[in-house]
Protein backbone atom coordinates (compact mmCIF):
# COMPACT_ATOMS: atom_id res chain seq x y z
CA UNK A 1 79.20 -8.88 69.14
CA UNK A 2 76.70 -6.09 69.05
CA UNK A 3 74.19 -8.38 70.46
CA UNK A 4 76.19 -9.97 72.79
CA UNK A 5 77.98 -13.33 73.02
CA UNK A 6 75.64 -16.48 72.98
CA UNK A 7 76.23 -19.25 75.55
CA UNK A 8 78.63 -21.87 74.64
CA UNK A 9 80.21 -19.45 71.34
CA UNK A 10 83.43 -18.12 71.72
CA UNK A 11 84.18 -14.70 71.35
CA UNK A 12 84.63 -13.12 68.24
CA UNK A 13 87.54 -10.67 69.39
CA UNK A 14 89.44 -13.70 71.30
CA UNK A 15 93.08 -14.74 68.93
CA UNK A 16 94.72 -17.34 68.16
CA UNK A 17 95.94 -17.35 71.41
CA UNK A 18 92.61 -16.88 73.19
CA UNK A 19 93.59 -13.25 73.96
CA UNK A 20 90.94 -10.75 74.09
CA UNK A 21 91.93 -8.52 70.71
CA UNK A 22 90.00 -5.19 72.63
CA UNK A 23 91.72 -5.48 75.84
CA UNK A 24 92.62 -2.37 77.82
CA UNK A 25 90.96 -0.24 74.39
CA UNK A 26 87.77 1.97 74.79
CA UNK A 27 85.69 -0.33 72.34
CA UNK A 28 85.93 -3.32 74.77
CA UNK A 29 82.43 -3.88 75.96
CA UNK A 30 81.38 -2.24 79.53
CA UNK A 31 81.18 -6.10 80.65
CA UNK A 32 83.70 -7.57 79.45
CA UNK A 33 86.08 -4.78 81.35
CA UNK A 34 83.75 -5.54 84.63
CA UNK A 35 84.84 -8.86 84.81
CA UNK A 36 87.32 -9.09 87.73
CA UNK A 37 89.11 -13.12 87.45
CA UNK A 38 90.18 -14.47 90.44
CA UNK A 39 90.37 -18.11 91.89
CA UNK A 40 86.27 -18.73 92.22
CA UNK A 41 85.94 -17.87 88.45
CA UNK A 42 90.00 -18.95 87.12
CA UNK A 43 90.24 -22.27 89.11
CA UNK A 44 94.08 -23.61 88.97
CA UNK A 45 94.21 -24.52 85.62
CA UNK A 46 93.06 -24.12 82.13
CA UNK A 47 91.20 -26.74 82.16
CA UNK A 48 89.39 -25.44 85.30
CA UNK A 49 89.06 -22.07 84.43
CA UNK A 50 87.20 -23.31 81.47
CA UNK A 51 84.90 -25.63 83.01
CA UNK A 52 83.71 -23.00 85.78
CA UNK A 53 83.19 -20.75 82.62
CA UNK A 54 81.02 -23.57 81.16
CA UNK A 55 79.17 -24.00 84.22
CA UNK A 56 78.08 -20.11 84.19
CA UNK A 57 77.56 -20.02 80.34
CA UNK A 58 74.91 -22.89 81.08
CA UNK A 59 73.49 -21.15 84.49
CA UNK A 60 73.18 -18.04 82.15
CA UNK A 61 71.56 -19.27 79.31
CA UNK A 62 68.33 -17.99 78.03
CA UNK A 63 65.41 -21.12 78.45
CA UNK A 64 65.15 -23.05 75.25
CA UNK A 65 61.87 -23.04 74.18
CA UNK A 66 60.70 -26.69 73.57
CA UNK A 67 60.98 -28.85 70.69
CA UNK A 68 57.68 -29.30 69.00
CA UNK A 69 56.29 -33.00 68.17
């Protein structure tokens, strides 16, 4: 995703099984490979892994620009 990965849009390079397709290559982006999981960021679960993720996606988000009237 040359332009990077919009909030709330899954990866491109993830599979079926929500495995990152570019993992340990050179092509895998400079952040994706800085990203360092660990209980603050993977919860105990699935289900809370993805929810923390949710919560940064929306503390990351650009600013929408308001809906005209």
């Amino acid at each position: 995703m040359p332009q990077g990965k919009p909030a709330g849009t899954a990866c491109v390079q993830l599979d079926a099984d929500l495995r990152c397709r570019l993992f340990g290559r050179p092509e895998r982006p400079a952040f994706c490979a800085s990203l360092r999981p660990g209980p603050e960021m993977c919860g105990a679960s699935r289900g809370e892994a993805m929810a923390i993720l949710a919560a940064l996606e929306a503390a990351t988000a650009p600013a929408q620009a308001p809906m005209p009237r």
